[in-house]
N, C-alpha and C. Protein backbone atom coordinates (compact mmCIF):
# COMPACT_ATOMS: atom_id res chain seq x y z
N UNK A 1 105.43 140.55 114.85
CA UNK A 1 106.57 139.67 114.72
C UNK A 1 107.57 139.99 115.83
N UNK A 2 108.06 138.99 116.56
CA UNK A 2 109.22 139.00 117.77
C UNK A 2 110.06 139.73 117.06
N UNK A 3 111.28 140.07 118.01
CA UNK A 3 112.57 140.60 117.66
C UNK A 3 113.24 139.59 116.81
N UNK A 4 113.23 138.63 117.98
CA UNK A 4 114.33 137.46 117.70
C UNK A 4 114.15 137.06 115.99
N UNK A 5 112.59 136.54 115.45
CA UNK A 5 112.18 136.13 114.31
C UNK A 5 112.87 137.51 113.01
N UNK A 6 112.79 138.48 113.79
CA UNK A 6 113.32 139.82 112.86
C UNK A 6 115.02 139.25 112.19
N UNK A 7 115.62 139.14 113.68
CA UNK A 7 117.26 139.17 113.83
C UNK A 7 117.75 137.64 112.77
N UNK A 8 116.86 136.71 113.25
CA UNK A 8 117.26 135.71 112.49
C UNK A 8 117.71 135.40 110.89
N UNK A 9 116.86 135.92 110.29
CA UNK A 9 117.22 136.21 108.73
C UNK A 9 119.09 136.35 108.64
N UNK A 10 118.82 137.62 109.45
CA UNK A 10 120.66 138.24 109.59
C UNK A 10 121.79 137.36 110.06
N UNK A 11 121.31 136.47 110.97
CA UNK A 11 122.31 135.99 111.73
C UNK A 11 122.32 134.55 110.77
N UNK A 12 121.65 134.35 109.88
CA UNK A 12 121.80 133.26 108.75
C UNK A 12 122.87 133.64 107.83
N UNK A 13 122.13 135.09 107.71
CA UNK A 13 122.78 135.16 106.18
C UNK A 13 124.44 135.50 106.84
N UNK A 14 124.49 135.63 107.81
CA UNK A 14 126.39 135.88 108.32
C UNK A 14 127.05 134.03 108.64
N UNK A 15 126.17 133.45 109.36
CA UNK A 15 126.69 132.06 109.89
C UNK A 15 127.07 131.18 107.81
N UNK A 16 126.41 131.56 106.89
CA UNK A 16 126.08 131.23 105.79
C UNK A 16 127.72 131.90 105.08
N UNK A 17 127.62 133.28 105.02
CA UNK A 17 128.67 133.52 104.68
C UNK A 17 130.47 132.70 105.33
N UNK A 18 130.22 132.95 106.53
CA UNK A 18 131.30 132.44 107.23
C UNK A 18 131.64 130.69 107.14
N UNK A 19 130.60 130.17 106.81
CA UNK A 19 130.52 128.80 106.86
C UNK A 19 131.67 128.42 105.53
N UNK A 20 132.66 127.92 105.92
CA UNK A 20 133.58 126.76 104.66
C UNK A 20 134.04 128.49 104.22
N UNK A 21 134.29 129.39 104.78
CA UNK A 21 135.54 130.39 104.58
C UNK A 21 136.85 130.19 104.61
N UNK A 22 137.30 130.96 104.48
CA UNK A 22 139.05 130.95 103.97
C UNK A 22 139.87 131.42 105.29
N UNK A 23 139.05 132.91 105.12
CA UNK A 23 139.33 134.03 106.12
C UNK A 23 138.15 134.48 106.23
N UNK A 24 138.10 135.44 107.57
CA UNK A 24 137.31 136.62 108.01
C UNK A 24 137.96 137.66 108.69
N UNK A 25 137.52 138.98 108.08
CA UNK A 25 138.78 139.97 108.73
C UNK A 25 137.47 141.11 109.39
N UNK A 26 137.34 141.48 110.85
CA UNK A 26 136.40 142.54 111.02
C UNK A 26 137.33 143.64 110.71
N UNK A 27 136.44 144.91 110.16
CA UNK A 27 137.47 145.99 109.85
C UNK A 27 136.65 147.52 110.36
N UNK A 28 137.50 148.54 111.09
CA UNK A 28 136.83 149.58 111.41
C UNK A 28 136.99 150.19 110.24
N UNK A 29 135.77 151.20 109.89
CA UNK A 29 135.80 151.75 108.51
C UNK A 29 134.86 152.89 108.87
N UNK A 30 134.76 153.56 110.08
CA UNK A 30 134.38 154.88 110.08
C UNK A 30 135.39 155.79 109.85
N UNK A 31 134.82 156.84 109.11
CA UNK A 31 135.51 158.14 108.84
C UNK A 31 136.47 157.89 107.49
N UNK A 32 135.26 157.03 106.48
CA UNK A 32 135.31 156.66 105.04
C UNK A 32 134.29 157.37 104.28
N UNK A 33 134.94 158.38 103.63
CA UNK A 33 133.49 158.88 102.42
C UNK A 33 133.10 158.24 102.09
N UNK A 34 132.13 158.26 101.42
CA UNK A 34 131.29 157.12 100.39
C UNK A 34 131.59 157.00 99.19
N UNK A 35 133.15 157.95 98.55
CA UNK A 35 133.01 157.66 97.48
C UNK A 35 134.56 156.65 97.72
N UNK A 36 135.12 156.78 98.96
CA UNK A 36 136.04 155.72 99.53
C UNK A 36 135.19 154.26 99.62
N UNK A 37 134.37 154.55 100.34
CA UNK A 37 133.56 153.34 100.93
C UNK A 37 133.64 152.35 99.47
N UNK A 38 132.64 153.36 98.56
CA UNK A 38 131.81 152.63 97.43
C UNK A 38 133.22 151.56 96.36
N UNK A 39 134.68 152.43 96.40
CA UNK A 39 135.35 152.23 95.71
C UNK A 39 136.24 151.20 96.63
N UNK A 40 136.47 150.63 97.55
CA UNK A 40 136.52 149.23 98.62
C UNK A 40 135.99 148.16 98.52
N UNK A 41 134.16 148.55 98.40
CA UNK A 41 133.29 147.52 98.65
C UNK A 41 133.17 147.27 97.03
N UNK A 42 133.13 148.05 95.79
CA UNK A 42 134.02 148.14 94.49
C UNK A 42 135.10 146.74 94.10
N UNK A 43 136.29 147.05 94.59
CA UNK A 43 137.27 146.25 94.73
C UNK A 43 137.26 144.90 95.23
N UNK A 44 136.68 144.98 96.48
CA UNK A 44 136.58 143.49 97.23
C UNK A 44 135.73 142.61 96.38
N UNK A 45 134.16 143.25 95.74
CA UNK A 45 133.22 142.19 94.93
C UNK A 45 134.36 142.03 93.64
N UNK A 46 134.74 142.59 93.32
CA UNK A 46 135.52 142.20 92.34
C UNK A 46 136.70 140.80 92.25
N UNK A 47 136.79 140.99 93.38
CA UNK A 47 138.02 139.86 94.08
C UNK A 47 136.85 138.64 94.51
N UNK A 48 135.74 138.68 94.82
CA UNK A 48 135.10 137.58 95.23
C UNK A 48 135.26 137.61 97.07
N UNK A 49 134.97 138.85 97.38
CA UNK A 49 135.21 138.91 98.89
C UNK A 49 133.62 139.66 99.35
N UNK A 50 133.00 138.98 100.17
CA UNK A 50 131.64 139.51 100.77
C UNK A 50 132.34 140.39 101.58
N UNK A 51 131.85 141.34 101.63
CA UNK A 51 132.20 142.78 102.70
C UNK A 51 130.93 143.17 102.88
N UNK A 52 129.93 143.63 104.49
CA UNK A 52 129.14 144.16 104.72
C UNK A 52 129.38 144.51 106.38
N UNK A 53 128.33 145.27 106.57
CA UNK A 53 128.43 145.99 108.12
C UNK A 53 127.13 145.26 108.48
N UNK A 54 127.97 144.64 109.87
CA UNK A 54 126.79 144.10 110.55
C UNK A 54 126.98 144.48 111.93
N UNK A 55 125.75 144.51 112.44
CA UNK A 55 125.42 144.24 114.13
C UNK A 55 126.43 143.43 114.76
N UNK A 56 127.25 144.26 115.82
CA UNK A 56 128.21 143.36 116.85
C UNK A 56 127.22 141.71 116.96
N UNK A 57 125.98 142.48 117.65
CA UNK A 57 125.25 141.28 118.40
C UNK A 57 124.91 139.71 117.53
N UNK A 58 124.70 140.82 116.01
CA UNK A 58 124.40 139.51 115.25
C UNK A 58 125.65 138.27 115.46
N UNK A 59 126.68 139.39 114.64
CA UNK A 59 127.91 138.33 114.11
C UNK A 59 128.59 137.89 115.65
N UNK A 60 128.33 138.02 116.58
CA UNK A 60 128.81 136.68 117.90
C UNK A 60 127.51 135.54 117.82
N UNK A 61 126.21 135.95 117.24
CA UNK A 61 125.15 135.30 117.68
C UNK A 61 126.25 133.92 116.09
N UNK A 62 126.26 134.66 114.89
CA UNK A 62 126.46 133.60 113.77
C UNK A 62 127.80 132.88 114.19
N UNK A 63 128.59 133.40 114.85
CA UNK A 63 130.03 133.13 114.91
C UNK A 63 130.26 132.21 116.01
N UNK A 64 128.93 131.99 117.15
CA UNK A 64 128.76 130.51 118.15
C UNK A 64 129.32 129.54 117.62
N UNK A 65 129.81 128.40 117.90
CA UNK A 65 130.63 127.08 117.22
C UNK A 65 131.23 127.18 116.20
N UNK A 66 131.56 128.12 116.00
CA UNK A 66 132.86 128.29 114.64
C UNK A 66 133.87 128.87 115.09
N UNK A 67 135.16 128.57 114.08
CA UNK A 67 136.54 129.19 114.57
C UNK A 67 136.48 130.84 114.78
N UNK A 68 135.63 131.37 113.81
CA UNK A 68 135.48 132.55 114.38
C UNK A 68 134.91 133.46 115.54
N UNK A 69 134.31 132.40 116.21
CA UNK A 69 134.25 133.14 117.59
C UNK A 69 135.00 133.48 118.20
N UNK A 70 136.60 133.19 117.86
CA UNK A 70 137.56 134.04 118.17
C UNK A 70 137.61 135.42 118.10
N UNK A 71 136.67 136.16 117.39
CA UNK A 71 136.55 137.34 116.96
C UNK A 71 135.58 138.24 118.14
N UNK A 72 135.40 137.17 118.93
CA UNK A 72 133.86 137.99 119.53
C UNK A 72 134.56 139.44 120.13
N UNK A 73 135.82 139.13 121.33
CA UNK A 73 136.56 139.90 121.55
C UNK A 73 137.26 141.37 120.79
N UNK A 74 137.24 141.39 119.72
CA UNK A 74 137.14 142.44 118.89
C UNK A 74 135.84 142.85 118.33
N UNK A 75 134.89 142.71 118.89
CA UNK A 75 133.07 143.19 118.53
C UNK A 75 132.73 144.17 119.64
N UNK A 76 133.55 145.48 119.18
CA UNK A 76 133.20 146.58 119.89
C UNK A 76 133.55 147.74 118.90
N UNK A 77 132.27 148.60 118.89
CA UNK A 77 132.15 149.62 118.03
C UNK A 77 131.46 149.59 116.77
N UNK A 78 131.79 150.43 115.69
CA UNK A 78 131.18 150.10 114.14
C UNK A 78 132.41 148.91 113.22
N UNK A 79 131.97 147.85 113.21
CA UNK A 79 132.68 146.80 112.40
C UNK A 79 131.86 146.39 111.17
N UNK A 80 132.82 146.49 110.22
CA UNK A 80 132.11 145.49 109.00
C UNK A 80 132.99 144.20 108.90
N UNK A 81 131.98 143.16 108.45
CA UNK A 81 133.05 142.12 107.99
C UNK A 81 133.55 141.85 106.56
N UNK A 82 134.98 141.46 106.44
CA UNK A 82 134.61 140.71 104.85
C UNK A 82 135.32 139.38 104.92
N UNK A 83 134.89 138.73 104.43
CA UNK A 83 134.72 136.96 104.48
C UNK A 83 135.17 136.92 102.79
N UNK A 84 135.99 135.82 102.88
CA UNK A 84 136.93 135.17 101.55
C UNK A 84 136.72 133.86 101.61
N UNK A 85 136.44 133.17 100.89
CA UNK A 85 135.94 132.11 100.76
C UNK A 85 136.96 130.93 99.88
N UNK A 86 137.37 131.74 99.06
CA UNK A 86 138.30 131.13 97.72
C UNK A 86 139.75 131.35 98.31
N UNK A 87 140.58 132.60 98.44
CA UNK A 87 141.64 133.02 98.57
C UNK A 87 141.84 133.49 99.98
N UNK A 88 142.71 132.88 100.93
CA UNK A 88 142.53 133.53 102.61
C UNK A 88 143.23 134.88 102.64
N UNK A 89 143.98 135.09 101.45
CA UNK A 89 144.71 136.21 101.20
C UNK A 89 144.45 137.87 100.55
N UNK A 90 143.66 137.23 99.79
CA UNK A 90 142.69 138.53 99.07
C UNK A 90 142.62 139.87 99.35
N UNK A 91 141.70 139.31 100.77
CA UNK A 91 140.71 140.36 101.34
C UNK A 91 141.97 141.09 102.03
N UNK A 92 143.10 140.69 102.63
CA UNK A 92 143.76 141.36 103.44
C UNK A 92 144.58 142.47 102.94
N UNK A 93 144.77 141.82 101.53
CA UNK A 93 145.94 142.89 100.95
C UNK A 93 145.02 143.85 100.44
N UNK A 94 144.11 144.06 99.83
CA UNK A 94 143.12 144.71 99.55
C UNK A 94 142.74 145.64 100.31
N UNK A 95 142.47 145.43 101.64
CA UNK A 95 142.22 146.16 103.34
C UNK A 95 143.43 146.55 103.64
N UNK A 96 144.50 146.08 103.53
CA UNK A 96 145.62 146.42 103.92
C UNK A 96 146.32 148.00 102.82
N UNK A 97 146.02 147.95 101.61
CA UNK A 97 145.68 148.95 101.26
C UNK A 97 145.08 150.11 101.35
N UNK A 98 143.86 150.07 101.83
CA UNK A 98 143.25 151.27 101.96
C UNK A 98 143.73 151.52 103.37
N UNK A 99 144.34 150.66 104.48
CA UNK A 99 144.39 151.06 105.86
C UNK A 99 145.75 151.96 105.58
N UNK A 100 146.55 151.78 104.35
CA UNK A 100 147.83 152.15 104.09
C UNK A 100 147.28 153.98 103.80
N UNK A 101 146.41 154.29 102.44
CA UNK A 101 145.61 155.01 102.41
C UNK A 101 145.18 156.42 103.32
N UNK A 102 144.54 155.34 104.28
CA UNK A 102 143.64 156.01 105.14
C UNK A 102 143.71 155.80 106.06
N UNK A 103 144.22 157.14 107.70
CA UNK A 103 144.36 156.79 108.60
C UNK A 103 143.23 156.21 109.61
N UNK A 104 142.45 156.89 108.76
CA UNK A 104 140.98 156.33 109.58
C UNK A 104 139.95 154.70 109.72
N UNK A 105 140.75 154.17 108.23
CA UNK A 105 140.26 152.71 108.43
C UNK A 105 141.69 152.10 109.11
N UNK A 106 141.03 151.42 109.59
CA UNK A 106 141.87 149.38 109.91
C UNK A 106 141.65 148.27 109.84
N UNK A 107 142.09 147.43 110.16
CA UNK A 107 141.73 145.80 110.22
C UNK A 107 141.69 145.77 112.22
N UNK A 108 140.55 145.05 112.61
CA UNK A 108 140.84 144.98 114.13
C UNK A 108 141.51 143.57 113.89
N UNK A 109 140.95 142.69 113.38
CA UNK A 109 141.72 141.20 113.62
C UNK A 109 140.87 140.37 112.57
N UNK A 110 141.38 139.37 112.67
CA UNK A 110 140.70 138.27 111.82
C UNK A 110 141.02 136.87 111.93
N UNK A 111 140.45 136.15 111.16
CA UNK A 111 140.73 134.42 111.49
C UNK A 111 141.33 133.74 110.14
N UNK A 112 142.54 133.56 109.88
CA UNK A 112 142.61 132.92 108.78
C UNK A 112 143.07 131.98 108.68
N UNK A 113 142.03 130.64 108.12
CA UNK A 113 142.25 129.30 108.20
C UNK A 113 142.35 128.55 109.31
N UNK A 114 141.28 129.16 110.32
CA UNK A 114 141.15 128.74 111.68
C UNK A 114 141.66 129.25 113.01
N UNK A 115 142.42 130.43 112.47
CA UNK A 115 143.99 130.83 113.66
C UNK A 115 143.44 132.07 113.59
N UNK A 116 143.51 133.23 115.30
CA UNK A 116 143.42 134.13 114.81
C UNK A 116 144.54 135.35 114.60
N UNK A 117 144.06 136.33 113.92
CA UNK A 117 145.48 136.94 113.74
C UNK A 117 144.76 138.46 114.36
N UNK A 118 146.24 139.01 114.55
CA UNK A 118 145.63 141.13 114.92
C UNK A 118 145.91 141.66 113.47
N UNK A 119 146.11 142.72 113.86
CA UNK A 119 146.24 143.48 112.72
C UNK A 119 147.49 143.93 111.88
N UNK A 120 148.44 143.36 113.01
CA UNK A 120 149.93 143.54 112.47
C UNK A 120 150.01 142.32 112.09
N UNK A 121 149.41 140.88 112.08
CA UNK A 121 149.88 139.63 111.27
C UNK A 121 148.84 139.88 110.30
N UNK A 122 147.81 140.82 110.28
CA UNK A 122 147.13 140.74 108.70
C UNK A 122 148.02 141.45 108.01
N UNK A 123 148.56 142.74 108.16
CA UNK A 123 149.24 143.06 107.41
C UNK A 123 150.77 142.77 106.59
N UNK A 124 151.01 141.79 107.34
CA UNK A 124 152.47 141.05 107.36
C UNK A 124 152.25 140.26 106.31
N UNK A 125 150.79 139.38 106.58
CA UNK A 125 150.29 138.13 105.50
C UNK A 125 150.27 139.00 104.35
N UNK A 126 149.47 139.81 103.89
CA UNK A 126 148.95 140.99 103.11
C UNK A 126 150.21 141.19 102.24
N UNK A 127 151.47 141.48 102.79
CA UNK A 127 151.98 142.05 102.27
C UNK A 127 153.27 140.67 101.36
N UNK A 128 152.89 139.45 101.59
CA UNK A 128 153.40 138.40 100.88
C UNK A 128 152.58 138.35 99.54
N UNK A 129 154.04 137.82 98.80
CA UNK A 129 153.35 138.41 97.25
C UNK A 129 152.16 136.95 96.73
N UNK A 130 151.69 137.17 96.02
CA UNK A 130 150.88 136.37 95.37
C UNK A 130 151.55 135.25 94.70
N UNK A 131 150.41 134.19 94.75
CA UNK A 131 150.95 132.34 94.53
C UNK A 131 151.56 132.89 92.71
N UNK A 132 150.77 133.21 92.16
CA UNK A 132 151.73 133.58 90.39
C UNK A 132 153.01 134.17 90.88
N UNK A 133 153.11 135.32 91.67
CA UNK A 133 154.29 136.61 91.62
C UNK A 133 155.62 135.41 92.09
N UNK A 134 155.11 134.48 92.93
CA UNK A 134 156.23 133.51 93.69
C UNK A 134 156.46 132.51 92.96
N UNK A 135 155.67 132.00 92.32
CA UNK A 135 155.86 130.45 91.13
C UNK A 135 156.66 131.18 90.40
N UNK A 136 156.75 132.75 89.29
CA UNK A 136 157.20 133.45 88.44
C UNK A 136 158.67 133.41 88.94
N UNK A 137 158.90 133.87 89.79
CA UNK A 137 160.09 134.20 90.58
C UNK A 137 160.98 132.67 90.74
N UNK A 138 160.56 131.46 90.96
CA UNK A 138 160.56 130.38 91.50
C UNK A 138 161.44 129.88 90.16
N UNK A 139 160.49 129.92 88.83
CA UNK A 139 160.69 129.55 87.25
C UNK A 139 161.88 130.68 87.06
N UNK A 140 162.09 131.89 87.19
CA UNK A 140 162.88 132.60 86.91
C UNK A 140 164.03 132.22 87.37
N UNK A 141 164.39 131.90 88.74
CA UNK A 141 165.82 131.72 89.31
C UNK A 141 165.89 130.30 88.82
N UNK A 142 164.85 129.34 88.50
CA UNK A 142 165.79 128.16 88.01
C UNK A 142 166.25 128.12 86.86
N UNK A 143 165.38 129.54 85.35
CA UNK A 143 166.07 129.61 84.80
C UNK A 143 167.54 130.24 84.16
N UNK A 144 167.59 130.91 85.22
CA UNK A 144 168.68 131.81 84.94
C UNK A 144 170.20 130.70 85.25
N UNK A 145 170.57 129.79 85.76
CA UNK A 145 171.68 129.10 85.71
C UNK A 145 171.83 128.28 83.90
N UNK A 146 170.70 127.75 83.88
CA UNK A 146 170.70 127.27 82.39
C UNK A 146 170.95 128.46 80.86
N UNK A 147 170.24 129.30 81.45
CA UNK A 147 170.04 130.49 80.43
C UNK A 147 171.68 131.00 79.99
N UNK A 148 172.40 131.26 81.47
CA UNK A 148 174.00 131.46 81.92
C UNK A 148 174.79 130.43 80.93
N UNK A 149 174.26 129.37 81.41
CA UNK A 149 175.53 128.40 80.73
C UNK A 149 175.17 127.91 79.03
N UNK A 150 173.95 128.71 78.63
CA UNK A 150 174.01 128.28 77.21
C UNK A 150 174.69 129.80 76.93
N UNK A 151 174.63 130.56 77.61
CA UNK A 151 175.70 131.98 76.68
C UNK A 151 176.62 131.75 76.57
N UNK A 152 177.66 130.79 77.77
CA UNK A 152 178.83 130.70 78.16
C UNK A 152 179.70 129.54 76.50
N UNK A 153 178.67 128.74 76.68
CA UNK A 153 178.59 127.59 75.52
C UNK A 153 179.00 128.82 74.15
N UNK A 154 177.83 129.23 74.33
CA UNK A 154 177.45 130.13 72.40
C UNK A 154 179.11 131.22 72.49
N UNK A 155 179.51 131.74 73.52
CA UNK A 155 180.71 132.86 73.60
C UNK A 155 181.50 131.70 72.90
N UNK A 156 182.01 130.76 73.65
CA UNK A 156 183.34 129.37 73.77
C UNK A 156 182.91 128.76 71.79
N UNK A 157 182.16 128.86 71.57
CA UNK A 157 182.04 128.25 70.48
C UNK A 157 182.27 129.54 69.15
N UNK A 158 181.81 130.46 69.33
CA UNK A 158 181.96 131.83 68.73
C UNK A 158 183.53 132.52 68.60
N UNK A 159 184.07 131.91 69.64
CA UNK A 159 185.31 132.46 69.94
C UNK A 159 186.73 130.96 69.38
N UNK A 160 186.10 129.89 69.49
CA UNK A 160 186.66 129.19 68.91
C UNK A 160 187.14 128.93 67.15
N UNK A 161 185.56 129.45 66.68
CA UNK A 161 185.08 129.74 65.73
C UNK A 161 186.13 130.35 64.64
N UNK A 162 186.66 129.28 63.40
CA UNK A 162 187.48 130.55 62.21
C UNK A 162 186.70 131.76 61.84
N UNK A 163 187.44 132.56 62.00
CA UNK A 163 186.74 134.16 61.53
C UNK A 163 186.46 133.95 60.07
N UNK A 164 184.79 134.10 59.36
CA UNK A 164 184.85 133.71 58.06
C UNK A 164 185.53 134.96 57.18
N UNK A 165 185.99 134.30 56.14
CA UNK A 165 186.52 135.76 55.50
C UNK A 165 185.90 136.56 54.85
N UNK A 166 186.93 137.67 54.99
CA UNK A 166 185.78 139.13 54.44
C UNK A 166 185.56 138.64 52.74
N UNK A 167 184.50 139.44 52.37
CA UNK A 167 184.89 139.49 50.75
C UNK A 167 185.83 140.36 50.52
N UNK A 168 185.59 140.32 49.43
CA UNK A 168 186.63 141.14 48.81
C UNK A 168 185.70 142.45 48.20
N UNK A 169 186.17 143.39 47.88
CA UNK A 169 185.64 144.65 47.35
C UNK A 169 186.12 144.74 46.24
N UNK A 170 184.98 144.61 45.28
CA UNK A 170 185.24 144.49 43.82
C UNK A 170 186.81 145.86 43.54
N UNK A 171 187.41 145.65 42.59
CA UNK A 171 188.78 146.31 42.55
C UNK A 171 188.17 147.45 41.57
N UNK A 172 189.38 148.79 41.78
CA UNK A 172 188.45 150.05 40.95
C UNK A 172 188.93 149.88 40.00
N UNK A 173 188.64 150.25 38.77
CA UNK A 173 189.43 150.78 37.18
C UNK A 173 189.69 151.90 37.49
């Protein structure tokens, strides 16, 4: 069997992953134990984020006519990728974590939603809070003016209010 017929399988199963993605972030991740490694690649399946180490050569061969051939330029050394499919945000804060962690991993760059970014706009994105944490926040400050003016109401009406009278305390013999 040729090389090429070997390589192909690989360079599917990456053009496959990347295809109708969110994001793709390559990340250096030497000088990760394995019980670091295992507890990353752990986290990310959990989130719905493909993370694997591939061949420079493959992922420029899968990354031809897609936005991510922006990346080719950062395909030097040991890179893994992880690809988000659902959330363009995920994978970064996640990576952006352990790079926080560990001086030895990073993010080299990535593409999210067509654009590419380094490693100081992954971490910038990364570090914006989540679509719930901001809707929460969003519902909170609109309720707090209403919340205000029904206390203001309940004080003004409380205070208007005849004081009811005490009883009386039965009288001693």
């Amino acid at each position: 069997m040729a090389k090429v017929e070997l390589k192909q399988p690989i360079v599917s199963e990456i053009a496959e992953a990347v295809s109708g993605a969110q994001a793709a972030v390559l990340v250096k991740y030497l000088g990760l134990t394995v019980e670091q490694d295992t507890a990353l690649r752990k986290e990310l399946r959990e989130a719905g984020v493909h993370y694997k180490v591939y061949k420079n050569t493959m992922m420029h061969r899968a990354f031809e006519g897609t936005d991510f051939a922006q990346l080719d330029n950062l395909l030097e050394g040991a890179n893994a990728l992880a690809v988000s499919k659902e959330d363009p945000i995920v994978a970064e804060r996640i990576l952006a974590k352990y790079a926080k962690q560990f001086k030895c991993f990073n993010m080299a760059g990535g593409v999210i939603e067509g654009k590419l970014a380094d490693e100081a706009k992954l971490t910038e994105m990364a570090n914006i809070p989540s679509r719930e944490v901001l809707l929460g926040r969003l519902f909170g400050s609109m309720q707090s003016p209403i919340a205000n003016l029904a206390r203001v109401f309940k004080q003004v009406v409380e205070k208007d209010a005849p004081a009811a009278p005490a009883e009386e305390a039965p009288a001693a013999e």
